[in-house]
Protein backbone atom coordinates (compact mmCIF):
# COMPACT_ATOMS: atom_id res chain seq x y z
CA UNK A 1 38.24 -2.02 14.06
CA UNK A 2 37.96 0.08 11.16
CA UNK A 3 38.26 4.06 11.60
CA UNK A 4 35.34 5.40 9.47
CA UNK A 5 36.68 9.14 10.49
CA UNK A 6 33.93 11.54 9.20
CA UNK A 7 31.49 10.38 7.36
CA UNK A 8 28.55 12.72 5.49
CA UNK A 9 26.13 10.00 4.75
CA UNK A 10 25.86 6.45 6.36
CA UNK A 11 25.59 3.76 4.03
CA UNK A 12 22.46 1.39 4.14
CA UNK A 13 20.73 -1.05 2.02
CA UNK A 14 16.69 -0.75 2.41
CA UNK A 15 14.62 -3.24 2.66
CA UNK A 16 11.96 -2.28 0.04
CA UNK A 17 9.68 -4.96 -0.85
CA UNK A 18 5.99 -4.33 -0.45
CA UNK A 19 6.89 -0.72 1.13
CA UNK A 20 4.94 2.13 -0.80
CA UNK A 21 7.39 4.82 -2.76
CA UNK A 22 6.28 7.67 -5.17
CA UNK A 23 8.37 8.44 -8.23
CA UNK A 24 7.14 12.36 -9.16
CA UNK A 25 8.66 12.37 -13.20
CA UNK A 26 8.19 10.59 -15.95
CA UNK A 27 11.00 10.95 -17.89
CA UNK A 28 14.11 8.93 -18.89
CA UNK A 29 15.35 9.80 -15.12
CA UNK A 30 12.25 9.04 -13.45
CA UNK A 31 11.68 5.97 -15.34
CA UNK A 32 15.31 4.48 -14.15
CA UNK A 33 14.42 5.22 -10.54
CA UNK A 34 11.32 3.40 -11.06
CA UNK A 35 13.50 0.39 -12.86
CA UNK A 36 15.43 0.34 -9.72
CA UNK A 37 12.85 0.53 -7.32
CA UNK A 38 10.57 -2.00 -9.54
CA UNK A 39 13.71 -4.38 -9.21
CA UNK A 40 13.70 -4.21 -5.27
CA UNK A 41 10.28 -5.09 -5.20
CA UNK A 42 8.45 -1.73 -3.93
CA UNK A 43 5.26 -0.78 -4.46
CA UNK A 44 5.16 2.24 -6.74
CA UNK A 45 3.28 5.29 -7.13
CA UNK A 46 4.15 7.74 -10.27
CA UNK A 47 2.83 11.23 -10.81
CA UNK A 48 4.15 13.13 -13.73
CA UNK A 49 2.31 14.90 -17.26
CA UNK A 50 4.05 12.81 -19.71
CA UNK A 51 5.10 9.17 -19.43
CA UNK A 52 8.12 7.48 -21.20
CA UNK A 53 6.82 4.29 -23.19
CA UNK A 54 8.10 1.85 -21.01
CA UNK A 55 6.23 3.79 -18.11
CA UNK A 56 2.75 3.90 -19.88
CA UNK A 57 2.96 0.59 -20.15
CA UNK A 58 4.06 -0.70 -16.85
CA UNK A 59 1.14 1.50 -15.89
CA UNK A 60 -1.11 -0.07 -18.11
CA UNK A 61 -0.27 -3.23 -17.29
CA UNK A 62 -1.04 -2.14 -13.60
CA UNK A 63 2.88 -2.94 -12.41
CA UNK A 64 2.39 0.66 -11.73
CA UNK A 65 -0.19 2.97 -10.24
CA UNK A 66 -0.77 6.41 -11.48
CA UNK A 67 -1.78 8.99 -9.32
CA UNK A 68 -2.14 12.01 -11.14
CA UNK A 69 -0.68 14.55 -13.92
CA UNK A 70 0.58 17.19 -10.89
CA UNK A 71 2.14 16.85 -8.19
CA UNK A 72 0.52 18.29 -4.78
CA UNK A 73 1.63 17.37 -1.07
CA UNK A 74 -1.39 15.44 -0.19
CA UNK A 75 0.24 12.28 -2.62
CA UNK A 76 2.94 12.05 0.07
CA UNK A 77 0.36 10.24 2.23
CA UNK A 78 1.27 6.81 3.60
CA UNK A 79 4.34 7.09 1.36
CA UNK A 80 7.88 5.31 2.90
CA UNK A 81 10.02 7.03 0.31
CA UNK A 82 9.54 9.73 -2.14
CA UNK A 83 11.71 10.73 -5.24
CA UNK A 84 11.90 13.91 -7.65
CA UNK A 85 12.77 13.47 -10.74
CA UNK A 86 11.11 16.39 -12.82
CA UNK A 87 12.40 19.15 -15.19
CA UNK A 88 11.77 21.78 -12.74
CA UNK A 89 14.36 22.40 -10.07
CA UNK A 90 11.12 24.64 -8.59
CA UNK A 91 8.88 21.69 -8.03
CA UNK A 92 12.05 19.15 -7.28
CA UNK A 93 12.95 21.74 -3.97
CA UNK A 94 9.75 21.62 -3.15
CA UNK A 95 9.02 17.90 -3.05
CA UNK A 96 12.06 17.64 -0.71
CA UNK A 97 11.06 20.24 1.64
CA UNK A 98 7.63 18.80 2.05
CA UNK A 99 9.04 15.08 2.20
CA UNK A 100 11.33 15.97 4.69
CA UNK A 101 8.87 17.88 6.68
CA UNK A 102 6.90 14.57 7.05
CA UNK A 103 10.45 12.22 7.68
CA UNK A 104 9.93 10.89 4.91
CA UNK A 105 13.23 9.42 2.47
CA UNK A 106 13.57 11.71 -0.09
CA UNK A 107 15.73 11.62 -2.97
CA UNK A 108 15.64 14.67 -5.48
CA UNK A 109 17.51 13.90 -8.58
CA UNK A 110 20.68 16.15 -9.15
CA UNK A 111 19.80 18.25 -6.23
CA UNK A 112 21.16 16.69 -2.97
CA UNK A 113 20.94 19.80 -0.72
CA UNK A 114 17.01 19.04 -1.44
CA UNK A 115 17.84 15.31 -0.55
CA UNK A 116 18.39 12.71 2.90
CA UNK A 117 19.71 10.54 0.75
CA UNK A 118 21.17 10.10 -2.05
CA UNK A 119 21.22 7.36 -4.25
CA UNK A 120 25.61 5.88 -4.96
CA UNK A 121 26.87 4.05 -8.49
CA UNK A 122 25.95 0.33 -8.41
CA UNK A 123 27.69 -2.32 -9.85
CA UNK A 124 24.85 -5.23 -9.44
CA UNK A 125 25.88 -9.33 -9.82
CA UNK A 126 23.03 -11.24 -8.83
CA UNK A 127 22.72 -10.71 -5.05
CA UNK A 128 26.28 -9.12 -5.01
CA UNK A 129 25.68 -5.48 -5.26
CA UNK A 130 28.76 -3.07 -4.50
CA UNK A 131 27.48 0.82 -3.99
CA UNK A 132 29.98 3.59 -5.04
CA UNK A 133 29.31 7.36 -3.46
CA UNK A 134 31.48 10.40 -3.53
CA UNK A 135 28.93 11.94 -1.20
CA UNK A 136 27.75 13.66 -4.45
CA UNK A 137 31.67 15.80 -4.93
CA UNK A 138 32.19 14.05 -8.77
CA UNK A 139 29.31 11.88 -9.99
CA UNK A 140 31.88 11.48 -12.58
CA UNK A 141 34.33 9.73 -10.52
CA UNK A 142 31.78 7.49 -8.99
CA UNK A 143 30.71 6.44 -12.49
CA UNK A 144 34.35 5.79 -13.46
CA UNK A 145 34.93 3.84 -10.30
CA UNK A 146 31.89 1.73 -11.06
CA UNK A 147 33.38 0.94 -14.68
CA UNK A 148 36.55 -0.32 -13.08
CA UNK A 149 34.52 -2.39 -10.55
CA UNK A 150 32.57 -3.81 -13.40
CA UNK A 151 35.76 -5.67 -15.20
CA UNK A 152 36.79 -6.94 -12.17
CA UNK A 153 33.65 -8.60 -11.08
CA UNK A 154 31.75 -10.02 -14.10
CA UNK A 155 29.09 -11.63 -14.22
CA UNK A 156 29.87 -14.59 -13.51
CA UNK A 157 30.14 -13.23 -9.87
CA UNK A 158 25.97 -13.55 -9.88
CA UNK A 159 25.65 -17.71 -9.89
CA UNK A 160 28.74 -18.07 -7.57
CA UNK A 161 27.01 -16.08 -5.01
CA UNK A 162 24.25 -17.96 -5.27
CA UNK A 163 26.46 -21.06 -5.09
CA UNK A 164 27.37 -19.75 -2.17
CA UNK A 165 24.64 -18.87 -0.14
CA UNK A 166 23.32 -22.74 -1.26
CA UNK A 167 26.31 -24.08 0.05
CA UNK A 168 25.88 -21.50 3.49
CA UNK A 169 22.86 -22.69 4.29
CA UNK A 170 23.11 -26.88 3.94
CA UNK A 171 26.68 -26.58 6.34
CA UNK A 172 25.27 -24.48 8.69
CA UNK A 173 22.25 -27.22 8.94
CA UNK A 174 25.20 -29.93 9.51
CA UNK A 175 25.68 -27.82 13.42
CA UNK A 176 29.30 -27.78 12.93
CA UNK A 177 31.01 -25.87 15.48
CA UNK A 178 31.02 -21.93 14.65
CA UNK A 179 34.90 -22.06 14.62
CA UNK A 180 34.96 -25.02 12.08
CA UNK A 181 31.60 -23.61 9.93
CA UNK A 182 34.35 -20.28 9.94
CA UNK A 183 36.85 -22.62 8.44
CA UNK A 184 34.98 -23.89 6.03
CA UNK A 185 33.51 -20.79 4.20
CA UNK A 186 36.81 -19.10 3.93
CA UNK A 187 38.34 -22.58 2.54
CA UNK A 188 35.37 -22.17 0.16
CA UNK A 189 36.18 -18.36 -1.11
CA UNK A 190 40.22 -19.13 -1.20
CA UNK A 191 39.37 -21.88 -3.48
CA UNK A 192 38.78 -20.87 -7.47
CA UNK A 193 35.11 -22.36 -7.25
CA UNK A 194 34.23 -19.80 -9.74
CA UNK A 195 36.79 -20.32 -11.97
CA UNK A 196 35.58 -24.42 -11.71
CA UNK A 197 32.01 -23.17 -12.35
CA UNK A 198 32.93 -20.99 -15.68
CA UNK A 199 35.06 -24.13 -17.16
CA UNK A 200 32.46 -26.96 -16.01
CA UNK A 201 34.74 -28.64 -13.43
CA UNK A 202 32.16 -30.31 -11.01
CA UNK A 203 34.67 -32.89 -10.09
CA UNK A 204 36.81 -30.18 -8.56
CA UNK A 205 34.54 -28.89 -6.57
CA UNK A 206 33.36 -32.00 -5.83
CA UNK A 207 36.88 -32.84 -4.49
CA UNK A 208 37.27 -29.81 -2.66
CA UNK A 209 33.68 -30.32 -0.35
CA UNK A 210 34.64 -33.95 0.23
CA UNK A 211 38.39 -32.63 1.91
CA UNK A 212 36.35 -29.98 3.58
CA UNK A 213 33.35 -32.33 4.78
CA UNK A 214 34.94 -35.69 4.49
CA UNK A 215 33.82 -36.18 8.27
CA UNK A 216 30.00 -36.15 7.57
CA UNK A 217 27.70 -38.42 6.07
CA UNK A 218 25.85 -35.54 4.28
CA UNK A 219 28.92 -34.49 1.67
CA UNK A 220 28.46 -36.76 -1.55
CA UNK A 221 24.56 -35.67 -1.38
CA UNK A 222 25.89 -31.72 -0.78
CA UNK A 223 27.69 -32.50 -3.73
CA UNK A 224 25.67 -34.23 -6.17
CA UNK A 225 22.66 -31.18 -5.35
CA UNK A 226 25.12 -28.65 -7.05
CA UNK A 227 25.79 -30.36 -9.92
CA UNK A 228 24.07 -27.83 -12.35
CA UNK A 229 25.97 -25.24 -10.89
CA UNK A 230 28.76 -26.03 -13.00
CA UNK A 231 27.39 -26.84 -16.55
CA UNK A 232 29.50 -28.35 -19.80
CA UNK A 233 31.08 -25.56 -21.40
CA UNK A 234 30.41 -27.49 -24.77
């Protein structure tokens, strides 16, 4: 088992979708928290004087509700998760004191003794997302660790996932053994499927599930259902 030794935050991923989270700022910060948030799926709330562009419209286009110009404590109502993302360091403590008075998540940008949480480097593939934190010591380091993470897992890392959580789901509805199913998935990652997927090779692959699977009727089917996985790279 691994030995975390101290840790100052715990890392979690949130389950956001539907849940109701006010973004106080409308700037270029507060409109990339509200990208972020927007791409889990939350339900957003936005206070701030001035909107960027892209904000005014997402709020025209009611993606986005708009509570008011100013801020005031009463907003926090009913709210999961609250951040602060303003030009004044005044009104950003006091959003966190007052969100954290109520337990609620609060995130104030650039000011994490105001936080109880704060928000790592991401490095996002699809549904592969690898979070980078330095616990807030060099911001600068977590961005440069990010960088390196991003050359080593492109893109292409996004389908293959998704490949692979296809693939997850029709062998565990064969009711293999949990010992073979174990077998199987790391055959699957050792094997340079994504490599195959990138060049077009469906016959490899192909080859590979009938050696892994050759004892069940359901392979060439398995097969033949992930065909456009691996398109001609002509």
């Amino acid at each position: 088992m691994a030995d975390y030794g101290s840790m100052r935050y715990y890392p979690v991923f949130l389950d956001l979708q539907g849940v109701s989270c006010l973004v106080v700022g409308g700037g270029r910060v507060g409109e990339r928290k509200v990208k972020t948030l927007q791409a889990c799926g939350a339900r957003l709330f936005l206070i701030s004087r001035e909107l960027t562009p892209y904000l005014e419209e997402e709020v025209r286009q009611g993606r986005l509700t708009f509570l008011a110009p100013d801020y005031d404590e009463r907003y926090l109502k009913d709210m999961f998760l609250v951040i602060g993302a303003t030009d004044d360091p005044v009104l950003n403590r006091r959003i966190g004191k007052e969100a954290k008075e109520r337990g609620l998540l609060c995130n104030i940008a650039d000011q994490p003794a105001d936080c109880n949480f704060i928000l790592p480097s991401l490095v996002v593939r699809g549904d592969l997302i690898i979070a980078v934190s330095t616990a807030g010591n060099s911001p600068a380091l977590a961005k440069r660790i990010r960088m390196d993470l991003e050359r080593m897992y492109s893109e292409s890392y996004g389908p293959y996932l998704h490949l692979l959580g296809e693939l997850r789901k029709e062998i565990l509805a064969l009711h293999l053994p949990q010992e073979e199913n174990q077998k199987i998935f790391e055959a699957l990652v050792e094997a340079p499927v994504r490599t195959w997927m990138e060049e077009g090779d469906f016959p490899a692959f192909k080859r590979l599930l009938d050696r892994l699977l050759s004892a069940h009727a359901r392979t060439l089917s398995l097969g033949e259902k992930f065909r456009s996985f691996f398109p001609d790279p002509s």
